[in-house]
C-alpha atoms as a PDB file:
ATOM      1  CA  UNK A   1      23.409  80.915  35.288  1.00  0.00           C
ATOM      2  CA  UNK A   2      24.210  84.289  33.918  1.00  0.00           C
ATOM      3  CA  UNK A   3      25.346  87.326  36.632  1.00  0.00           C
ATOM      4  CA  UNK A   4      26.501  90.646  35.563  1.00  0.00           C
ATOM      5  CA  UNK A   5      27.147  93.668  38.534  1.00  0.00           C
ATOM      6  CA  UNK A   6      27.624  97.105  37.830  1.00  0.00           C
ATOM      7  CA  UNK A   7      28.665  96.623  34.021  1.00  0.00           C
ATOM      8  CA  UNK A   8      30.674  99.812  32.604  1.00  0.00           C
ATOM      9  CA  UNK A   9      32.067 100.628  28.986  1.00  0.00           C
ATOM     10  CA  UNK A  10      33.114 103.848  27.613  1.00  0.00           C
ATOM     11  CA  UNK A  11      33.721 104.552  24.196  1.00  0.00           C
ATOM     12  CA  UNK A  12      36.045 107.809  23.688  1.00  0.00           C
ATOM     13  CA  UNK A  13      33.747 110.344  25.647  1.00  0.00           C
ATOM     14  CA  UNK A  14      30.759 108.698  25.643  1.00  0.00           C
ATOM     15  CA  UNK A  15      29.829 106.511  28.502  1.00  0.00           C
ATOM     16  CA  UNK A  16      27.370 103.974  26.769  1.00  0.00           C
ATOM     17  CA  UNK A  17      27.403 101.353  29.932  1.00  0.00           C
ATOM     18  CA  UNK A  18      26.671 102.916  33.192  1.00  0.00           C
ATOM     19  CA  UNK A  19      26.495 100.316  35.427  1.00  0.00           C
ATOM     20  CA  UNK A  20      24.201  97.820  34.232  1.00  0.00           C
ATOM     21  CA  UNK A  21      23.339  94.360  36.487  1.00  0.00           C
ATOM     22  CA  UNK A  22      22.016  91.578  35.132  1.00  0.00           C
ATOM     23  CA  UNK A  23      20.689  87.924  36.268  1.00  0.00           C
ATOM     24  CA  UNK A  24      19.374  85.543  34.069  1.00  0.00           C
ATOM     25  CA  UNK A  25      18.357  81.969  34.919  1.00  0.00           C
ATOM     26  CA  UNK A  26      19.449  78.604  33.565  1.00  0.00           C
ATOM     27  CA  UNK A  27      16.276  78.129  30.548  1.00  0.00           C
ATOM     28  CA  UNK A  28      14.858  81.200  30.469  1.00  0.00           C
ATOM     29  CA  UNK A  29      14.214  82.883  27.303  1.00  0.00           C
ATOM     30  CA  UNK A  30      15.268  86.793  28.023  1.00  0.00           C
ATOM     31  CA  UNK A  31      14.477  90.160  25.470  1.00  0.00           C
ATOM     32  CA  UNK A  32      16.452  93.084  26.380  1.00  0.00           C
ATOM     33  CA  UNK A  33      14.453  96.029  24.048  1.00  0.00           C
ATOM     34  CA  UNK A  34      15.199  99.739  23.851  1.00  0.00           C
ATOM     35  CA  UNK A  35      15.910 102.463  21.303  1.00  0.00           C
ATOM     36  CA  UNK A  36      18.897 102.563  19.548  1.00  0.00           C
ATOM     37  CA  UNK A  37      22.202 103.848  20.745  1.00  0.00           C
ATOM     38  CA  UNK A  38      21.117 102.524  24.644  1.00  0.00           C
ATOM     39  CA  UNK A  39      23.857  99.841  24.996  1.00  0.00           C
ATOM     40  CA  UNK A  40      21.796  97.116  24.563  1.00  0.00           C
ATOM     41  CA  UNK A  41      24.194  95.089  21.713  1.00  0.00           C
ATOM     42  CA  UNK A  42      27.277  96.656  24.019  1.00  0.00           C
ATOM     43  CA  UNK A  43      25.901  95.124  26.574  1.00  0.00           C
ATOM     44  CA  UNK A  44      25.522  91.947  24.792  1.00  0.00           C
ATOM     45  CA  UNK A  45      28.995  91.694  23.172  1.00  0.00           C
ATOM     46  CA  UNK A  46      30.001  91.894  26.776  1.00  0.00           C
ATOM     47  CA  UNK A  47      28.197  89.355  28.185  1.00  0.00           C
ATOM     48  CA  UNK A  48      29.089  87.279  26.157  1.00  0.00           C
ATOM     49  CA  UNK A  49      32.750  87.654  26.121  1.00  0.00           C
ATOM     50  CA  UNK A  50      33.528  89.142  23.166  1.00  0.00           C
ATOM     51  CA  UNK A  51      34.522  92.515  24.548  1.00  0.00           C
ATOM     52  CA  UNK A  52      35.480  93.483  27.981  1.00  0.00           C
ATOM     53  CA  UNK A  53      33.832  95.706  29.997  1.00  0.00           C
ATOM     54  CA  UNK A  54      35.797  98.677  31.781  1.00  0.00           C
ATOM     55  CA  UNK A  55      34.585  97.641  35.431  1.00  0.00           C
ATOM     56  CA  UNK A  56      32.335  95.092  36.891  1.00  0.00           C
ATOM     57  CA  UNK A  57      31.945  91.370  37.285  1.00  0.00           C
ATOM     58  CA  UNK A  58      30.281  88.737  35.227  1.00  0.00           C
ATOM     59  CA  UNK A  59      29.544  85.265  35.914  1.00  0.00           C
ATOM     60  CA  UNK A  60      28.383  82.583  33.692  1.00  0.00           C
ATOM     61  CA  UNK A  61      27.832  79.312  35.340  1.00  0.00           C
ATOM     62  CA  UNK A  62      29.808  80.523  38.450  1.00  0.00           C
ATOM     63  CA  UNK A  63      32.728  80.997  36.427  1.00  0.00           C
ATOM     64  CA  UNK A  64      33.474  84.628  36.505  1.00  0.00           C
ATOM     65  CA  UNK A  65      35.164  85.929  33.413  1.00  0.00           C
ATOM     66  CA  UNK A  66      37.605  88.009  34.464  1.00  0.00           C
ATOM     67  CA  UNK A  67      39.890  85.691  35.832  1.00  0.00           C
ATOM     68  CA  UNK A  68      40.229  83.704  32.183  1.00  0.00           C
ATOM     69  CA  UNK A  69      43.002  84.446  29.822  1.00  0.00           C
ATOM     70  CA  UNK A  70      42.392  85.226  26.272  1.00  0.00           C
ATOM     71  CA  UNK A  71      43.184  81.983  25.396  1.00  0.00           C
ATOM     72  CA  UNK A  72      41.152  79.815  28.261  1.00  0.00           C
ATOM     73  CA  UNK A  73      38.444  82.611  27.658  1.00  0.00           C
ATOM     74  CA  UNK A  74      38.072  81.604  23.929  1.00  0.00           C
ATOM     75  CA  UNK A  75      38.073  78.264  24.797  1.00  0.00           C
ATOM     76  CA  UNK A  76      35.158  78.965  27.247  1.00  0.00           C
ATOM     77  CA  UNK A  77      33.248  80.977  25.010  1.00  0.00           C
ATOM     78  CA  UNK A  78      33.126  78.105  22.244  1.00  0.00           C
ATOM     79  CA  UNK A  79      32.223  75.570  24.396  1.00  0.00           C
ATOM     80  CA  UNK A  80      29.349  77.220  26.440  1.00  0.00           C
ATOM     81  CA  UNK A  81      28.140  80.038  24.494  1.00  0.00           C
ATOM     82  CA  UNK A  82      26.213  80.451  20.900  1.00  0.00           C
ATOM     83  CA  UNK A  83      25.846  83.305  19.317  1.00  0.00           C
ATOM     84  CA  UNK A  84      23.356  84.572  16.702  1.00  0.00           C
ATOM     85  CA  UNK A  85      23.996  88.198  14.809  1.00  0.00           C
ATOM     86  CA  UNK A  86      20.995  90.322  12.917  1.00  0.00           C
ATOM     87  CA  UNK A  87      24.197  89.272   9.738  1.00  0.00           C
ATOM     88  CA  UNK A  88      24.959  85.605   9.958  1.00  0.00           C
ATOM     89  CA  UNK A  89      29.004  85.553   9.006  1.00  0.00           C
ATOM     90  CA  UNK A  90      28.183  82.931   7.593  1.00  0.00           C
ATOM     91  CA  UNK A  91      31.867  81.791   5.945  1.00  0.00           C
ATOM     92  CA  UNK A  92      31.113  81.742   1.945  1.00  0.00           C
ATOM     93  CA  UNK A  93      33.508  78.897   0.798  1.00  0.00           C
ATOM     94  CA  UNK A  94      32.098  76.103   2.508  1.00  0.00           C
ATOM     95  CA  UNK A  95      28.803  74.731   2.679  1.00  0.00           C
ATOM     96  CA  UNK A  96      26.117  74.618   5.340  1.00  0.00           C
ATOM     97  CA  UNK A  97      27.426  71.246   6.866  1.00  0.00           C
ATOM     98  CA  UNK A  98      30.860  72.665   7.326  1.00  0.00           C
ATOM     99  CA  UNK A  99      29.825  76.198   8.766  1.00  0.00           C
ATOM    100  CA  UNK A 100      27.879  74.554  11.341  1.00  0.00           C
ATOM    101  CA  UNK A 101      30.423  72.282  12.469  1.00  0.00           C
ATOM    102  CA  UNK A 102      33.049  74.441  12.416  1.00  0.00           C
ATOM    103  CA  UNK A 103      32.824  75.455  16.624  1.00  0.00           C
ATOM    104  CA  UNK A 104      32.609  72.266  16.905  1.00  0.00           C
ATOM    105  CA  UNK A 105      35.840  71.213  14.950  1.00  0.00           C
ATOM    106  CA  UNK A 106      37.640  74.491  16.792  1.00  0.00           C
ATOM    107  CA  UNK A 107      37.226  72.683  20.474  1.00  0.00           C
ATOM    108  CA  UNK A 108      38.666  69.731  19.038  1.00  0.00           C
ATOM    109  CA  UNK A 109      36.006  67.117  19.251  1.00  0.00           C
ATOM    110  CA  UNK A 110      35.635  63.950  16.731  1.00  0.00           C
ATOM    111  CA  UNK A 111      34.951  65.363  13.393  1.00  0.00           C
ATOM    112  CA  UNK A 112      32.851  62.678  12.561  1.00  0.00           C
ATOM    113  CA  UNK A 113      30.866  62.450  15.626  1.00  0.00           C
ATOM    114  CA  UNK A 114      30.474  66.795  15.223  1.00  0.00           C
ATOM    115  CA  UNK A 115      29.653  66.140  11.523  1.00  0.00           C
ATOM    116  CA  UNK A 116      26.476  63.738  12.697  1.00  0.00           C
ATOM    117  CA  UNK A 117      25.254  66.481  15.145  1.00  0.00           C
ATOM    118  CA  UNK A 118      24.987  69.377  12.744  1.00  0.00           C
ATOM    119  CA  UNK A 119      23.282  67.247   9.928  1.00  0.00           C
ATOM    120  CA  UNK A 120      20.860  66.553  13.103  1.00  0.00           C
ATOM    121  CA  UNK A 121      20.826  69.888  13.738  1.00  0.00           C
ATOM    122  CA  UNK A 122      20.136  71.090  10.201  1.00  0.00           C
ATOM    123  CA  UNK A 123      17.248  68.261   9.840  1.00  0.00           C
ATOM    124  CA  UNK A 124      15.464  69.835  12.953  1.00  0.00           C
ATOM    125  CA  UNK A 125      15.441  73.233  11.325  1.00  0.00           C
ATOM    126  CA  UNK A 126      14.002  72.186   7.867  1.00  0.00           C
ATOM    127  CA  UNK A 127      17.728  72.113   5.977  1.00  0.00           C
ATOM    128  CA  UNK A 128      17.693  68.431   5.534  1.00  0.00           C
ATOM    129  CA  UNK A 129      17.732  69.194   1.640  1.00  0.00           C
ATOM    130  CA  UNK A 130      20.237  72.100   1.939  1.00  0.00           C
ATOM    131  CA  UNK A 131      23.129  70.441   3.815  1.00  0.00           C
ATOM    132  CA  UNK A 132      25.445  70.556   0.732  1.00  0.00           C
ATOM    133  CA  UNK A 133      24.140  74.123  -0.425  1.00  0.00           C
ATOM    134  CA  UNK A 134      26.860  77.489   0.097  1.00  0.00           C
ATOM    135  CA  UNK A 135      25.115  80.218   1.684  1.00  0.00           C
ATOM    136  CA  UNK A 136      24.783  81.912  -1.404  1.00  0.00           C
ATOM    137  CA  UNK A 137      22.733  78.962  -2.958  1.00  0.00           C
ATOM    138  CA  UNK A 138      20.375  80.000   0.122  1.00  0.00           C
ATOM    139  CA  UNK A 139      17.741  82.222   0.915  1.00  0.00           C
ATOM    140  CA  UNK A 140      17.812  84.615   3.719  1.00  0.00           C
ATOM    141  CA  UNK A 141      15.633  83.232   5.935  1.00  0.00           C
ATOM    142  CA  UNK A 142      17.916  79.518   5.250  1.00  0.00           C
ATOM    143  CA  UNK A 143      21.193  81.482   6.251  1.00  0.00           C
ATOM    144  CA  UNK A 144      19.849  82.512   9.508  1.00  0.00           C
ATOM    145  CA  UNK A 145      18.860  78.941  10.145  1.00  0.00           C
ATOM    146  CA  UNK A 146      22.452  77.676   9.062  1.00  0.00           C
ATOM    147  CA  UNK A 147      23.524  80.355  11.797  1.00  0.00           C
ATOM    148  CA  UNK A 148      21.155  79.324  14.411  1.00  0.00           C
ATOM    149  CA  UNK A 149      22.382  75.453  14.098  1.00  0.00           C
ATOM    150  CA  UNK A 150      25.905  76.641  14.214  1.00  0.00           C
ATOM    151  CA  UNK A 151      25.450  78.231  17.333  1.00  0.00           C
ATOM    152  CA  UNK A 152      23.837  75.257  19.004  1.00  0.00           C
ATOM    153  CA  UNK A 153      26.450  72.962  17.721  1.00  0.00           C
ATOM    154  CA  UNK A 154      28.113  72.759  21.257  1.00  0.00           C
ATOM    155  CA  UNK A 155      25.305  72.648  22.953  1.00  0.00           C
ATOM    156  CA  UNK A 156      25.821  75.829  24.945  1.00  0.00           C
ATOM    157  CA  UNK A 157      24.460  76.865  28.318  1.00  0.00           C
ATOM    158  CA  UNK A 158      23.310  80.775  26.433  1.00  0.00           C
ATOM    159  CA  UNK A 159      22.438  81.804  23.324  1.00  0.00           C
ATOM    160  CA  UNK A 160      23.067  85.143  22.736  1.00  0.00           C
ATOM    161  CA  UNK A 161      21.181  86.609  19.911  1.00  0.00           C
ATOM    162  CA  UNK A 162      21.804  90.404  18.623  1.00  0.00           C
ATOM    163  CA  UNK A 163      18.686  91.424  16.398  1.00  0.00           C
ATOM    164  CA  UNK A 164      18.056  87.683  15.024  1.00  0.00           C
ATOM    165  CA  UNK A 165      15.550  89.044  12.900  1.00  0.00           C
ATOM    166  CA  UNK A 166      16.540  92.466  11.718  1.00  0.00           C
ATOM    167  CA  UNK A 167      17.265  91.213   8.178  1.00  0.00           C
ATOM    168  CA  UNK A 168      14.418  88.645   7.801  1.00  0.00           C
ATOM    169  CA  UNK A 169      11.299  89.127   6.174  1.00  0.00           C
ATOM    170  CA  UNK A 170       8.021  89.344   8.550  1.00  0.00           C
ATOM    171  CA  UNK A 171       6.888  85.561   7.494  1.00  0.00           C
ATOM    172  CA  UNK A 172      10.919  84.266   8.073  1.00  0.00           C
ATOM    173  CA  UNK A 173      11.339  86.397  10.924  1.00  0.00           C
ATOM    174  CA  UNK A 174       7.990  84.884  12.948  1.00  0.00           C
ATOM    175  CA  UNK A 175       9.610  81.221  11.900  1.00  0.00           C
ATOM    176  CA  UNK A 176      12.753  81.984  13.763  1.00  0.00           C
ATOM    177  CA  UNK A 177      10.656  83.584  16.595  1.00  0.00           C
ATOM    178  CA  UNK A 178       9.047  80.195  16.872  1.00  0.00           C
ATOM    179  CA  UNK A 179      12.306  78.250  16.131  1.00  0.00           C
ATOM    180  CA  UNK A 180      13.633  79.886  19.650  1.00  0.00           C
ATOM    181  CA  UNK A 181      10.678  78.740  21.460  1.00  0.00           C
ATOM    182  CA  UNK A 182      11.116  75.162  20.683  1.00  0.00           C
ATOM    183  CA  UNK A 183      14.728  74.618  21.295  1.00  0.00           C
ATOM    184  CA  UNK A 184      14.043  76.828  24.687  1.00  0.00           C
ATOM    185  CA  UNK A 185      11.470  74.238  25.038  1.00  0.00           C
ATOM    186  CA  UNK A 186      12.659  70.592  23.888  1.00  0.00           C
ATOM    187  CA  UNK A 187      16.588  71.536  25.154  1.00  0.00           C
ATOM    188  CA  UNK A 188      16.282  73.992  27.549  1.00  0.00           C
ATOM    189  CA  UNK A 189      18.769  76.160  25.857  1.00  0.00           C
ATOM    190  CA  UNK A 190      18.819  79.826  27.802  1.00  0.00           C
ATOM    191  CA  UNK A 191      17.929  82.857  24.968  1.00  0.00           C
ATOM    192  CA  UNK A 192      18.970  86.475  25.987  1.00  0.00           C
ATOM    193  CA  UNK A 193      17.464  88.451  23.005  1.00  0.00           C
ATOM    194  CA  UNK A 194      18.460  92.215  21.759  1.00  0.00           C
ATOM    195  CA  UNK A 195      15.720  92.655  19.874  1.00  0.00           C
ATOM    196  CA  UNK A 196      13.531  96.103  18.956  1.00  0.00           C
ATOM    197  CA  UNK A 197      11.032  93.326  17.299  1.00  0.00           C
ATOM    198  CA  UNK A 198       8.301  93.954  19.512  1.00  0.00           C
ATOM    199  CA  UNK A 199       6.691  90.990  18.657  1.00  0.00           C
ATOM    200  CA  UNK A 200       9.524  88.431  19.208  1.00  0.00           C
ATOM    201  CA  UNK A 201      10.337  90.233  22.968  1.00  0.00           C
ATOM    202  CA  UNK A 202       6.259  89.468  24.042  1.00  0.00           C
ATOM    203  CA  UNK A 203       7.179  85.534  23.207  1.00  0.00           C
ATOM    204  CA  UNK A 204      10.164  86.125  25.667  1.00  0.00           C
ATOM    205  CA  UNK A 205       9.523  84.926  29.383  1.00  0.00           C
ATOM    206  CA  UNK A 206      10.882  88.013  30.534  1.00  0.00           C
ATOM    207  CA  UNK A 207      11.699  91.723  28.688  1.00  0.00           C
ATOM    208  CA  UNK A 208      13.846  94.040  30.383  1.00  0.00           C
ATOM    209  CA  UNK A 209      13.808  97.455  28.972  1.00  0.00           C
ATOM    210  CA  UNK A 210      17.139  99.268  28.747  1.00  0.00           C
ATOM    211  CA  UNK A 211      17.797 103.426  28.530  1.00  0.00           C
ATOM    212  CA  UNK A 212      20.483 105.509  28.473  1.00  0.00           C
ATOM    213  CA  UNK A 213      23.624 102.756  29.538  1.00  0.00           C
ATOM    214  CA  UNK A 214      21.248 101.448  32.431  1.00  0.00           C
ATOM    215  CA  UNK A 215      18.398  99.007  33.048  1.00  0.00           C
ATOM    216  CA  UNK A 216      15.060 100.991  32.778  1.00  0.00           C
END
């Protein structure tokens, strides 16, 4: 579902993509690990659209993204991709109900019917009593749930998490681990993971290692 060739980016002088490829399959649950400073959350913001790469192709659901404008591109990116970050931008002035139905309010679909879906959504990750509550009134490991529901609110084809985990506690962060695993598993929602938590990439079907701009 997910094709990437020969994958470049440059950054000033410093080439931090050197031609990476990339194939992922529709419900696979994918780590990409690797010290810091390889490319692996370039790599990511590329994949998933929010930064283009200087050379190369990339497919998601045969669609490649090159030919999009900015403006069909956004529109694609809402609809079939989620996105979790290690800091959940989660917006502070409304509450949990609203930031997770907020993609879903941006594609234009029935507020009322997108309302219904992310109370659902927030119910299946333990928020049923925390609907009403602004991320402040919420603990960490709460926020990144809020975040996790908001990127599922579309249903996506890909989740693309960057470091899910890097600000969670050890007992929140094996929670979330276990959260991926059962949406993987009761929707079949596809996971690529940047991750250096060793022990969330072993629960990952597959872990590709990345060094120096290029797949290890």
């Amino acid at each position: 579902m997910l094709k990437a060739e020969k994958i470049t980016r440059k950054f000033g002088d410093v080439q931090v993509l050197k031609g990476v490829d990339l194939s992922i399959q529709s419900g696979e649950i994918v780590s990409i690990v690797g010290s810091s400073g390889a490319g692996k959350s370039t790599l990511l913001h590329i994949l998933g659209t929010l930064d283009r790469p200087d050379s190369g192709s990339i497919l998601i659901n045969n669609q490649e993204m090159s030919t999009l404008s900015p403006k069909k591109l956004a529109a694609f990116r809402n609809n079939n991709i989620g996105f979790i970050f290690q800091f959940h931008h989660l917006l502070p002035e409304f509450d949990a109900l609203e930031n997770v139905s907020i993609p879903g309010w941006i594609a234009g679909k029935n507020k009322s019917e997108v309302k219904e879906r992310a109370k659902s959504l927030l119910t299946t990750l333990g928020l049923s009593d925390r609907i009403y509550h602004k991320p402040q009134e919420l603990s960490g490991g709460e926020q990144q749930r809020v975040a996790v529901a908001r990127a599922l609110i579309n249903a996506p084809s890909i989740v693309f998490a960057d470091e899910p985990t890097g600000n969670l506690d050890s007992k929140n962060a094996n929670e979330l681990h276990q959260l991926f695993l059962q949406l993987n598993k009761q929707t079949g929602t596809t996971f690529l993971i940047v991750t250096h938590n060793e022990h969330l990439a072993s629960l990952s079907g597959r872990i590709l290692h990345m060094k120096d701009g290029l797949m290890d």
